[in-house]
Protein backbone atom coordinates (compact mmCIF):
# COMPACT_ATOMS: atom_id res chain seq x y z
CA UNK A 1 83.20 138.07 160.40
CA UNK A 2 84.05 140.84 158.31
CA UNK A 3 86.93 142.42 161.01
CA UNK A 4 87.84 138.38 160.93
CA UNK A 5 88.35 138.33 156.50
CA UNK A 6 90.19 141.50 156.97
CA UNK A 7 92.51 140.77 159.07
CA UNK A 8 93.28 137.59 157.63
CA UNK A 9 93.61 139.57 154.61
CA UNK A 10 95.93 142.15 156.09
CA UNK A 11 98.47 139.30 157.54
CA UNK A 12 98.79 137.81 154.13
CA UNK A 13 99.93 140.90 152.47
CA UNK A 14 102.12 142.03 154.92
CA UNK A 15 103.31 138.32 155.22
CA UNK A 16 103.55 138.52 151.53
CA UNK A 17 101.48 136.09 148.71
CA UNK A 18 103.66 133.36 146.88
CA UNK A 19 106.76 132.73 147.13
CA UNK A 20 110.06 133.76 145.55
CA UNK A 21 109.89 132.97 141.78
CA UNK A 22 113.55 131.04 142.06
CA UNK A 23 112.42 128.67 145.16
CA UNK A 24 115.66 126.59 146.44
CA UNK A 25 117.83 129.02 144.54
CA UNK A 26 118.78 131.15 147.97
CA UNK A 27 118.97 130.42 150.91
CA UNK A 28 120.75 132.52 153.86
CA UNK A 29 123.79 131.49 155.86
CA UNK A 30 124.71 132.80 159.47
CA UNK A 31 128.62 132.44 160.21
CA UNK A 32 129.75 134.30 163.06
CA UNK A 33 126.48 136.06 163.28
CA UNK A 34 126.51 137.23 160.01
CA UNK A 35 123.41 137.15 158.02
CA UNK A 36 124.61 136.96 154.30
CA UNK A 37 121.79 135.33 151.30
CA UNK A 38 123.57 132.83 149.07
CA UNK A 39 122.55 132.03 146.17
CA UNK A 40 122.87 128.80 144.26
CA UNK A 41 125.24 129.62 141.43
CA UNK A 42 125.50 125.73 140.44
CA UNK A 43 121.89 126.59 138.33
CA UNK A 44 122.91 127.51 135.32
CA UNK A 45 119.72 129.60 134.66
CA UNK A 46 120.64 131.70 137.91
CA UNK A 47 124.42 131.76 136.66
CA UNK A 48 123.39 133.27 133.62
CA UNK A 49 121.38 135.91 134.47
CA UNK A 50 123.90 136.85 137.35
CA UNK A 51 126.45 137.06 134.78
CA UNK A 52 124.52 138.60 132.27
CA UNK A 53 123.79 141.62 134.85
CA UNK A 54 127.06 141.86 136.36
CA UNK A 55 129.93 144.22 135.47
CA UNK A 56 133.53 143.20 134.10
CA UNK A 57 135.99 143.69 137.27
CA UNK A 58 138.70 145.45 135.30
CA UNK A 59 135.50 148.93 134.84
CA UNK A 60 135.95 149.82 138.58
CA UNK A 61 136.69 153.88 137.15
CA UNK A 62 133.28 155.17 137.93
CA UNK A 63 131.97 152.48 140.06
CA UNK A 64 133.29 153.39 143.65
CA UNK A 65 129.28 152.81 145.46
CA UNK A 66 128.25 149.99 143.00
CA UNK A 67 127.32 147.21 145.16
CA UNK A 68 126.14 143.75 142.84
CA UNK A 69 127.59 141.50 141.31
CA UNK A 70 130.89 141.68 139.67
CA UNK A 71 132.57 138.49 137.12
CA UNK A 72 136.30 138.62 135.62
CA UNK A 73 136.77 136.70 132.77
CA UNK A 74 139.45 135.16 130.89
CA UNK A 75 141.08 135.95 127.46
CA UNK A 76 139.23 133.82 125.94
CA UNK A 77 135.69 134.93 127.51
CA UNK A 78 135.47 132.25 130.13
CA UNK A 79 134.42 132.78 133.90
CA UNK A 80 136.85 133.19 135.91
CA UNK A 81 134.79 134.53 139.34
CA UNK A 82 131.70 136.00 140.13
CA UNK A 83 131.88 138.17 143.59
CA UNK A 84 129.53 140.10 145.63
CA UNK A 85 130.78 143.82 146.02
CA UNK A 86 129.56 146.72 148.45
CA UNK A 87 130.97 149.62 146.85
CA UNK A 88 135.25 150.34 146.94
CA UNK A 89 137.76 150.44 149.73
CA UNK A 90 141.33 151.86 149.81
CA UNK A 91 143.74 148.96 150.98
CA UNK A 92 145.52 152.40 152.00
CA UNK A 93 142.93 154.57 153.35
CA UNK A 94 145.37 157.29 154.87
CA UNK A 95 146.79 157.98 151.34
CA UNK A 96 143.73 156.87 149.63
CA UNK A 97 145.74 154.81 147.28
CA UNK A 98 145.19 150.90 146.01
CA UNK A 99 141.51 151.35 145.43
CA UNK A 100 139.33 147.38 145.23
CA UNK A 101 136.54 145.63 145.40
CA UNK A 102 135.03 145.47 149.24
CA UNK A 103 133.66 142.11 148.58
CA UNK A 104 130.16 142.10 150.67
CA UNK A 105 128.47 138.33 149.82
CA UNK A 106 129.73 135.25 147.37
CA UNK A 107 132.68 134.49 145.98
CA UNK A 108 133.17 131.89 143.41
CA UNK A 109 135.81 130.75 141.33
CA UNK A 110 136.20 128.43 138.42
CA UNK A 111 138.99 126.48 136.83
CA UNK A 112 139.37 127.02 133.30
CA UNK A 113 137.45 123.14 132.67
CA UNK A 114 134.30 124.87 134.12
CA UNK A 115 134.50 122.70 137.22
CA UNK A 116 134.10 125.11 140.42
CA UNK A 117 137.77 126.05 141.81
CA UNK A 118 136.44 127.83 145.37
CA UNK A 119 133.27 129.35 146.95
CA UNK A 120 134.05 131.67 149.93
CA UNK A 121 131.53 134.62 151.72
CA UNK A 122 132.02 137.86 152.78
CA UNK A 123 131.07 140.75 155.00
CA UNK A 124 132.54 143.93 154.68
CA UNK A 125 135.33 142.92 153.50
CA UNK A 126 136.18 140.10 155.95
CA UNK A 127 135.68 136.49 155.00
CA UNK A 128 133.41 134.32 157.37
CA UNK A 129 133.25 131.37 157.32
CA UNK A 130 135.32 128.30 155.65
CA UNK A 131 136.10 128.68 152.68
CA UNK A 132 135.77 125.51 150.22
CA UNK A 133 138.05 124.82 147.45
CA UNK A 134 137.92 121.69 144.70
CA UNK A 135 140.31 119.99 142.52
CA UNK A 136 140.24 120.43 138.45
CA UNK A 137 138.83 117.17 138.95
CA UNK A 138 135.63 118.34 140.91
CA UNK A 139 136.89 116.30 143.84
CA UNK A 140 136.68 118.50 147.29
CA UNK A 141 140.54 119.31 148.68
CA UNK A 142 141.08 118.33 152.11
């Protein structure tokens, strides 16, 4: 009985106790057999934290492994986007010039109301995946 307890014990730590403290805020996606978690940026609560943690886009100097989150904002301190990076690439690696973002995860952009503008994912770089964009009106484009 005791081999029995302890092995039922066992399987529930390595199986792991609870579950994850934002339930139904990610869930994972396979496009094109790539395994990428999304998270549900429509809850405000997530939004905010995301954005609270993630770094402007225009401080790249200094940030060529930084893989997170990354937002741009407007003038006037709105979102813009929030994007997944994994570290920099050079859009010209034999002259190592034109140094981005190697977006690795979500991408989401709004339109200045606040209503979403697009939601795309990436791997490495490469989209996959549709890509969904809306109207300023919040209606989905065809």
């Amino acid at each position: 009985m005791k081999k029995l307890l302890l092995a039922l014990l066992v399987g529930t730590l390595l199986a792991g106790c609870g579950g994850d403290e934002r339930e139904g805020a990610v869930e994972s996606t396979e496009t094109e057999s790539a395994q990428v978690e999304k998270i549900n940026l429509d809850d405000p609560e997530i939004r905010a934290k995301i954005i609270a943690e993630a770094i402007e886009n225009y401080e790249q100097s200094g940030f060529t492994n930084y893989e997170g989150w990354v937002k741009e904002t407007t003038g006037n301190g709105h979102l813009r986007a929030l994007f997944q990076v994994k570290g920099m690439v050079y859009g010209n690696p034999e002259e190592k010039r034109d140094l981005h973002w190697n977006p690795h995860g979500q991408m989401v952009s709004w339109h200045p109301s606040g209503n979403k503008k697009s939601e795309a994912t990436y791997k490495d770089g490469k989209q996959v995946g549709v890509a969904i964009e809306w109207h300023q009106n919040g209606n989905k484009s065809s």
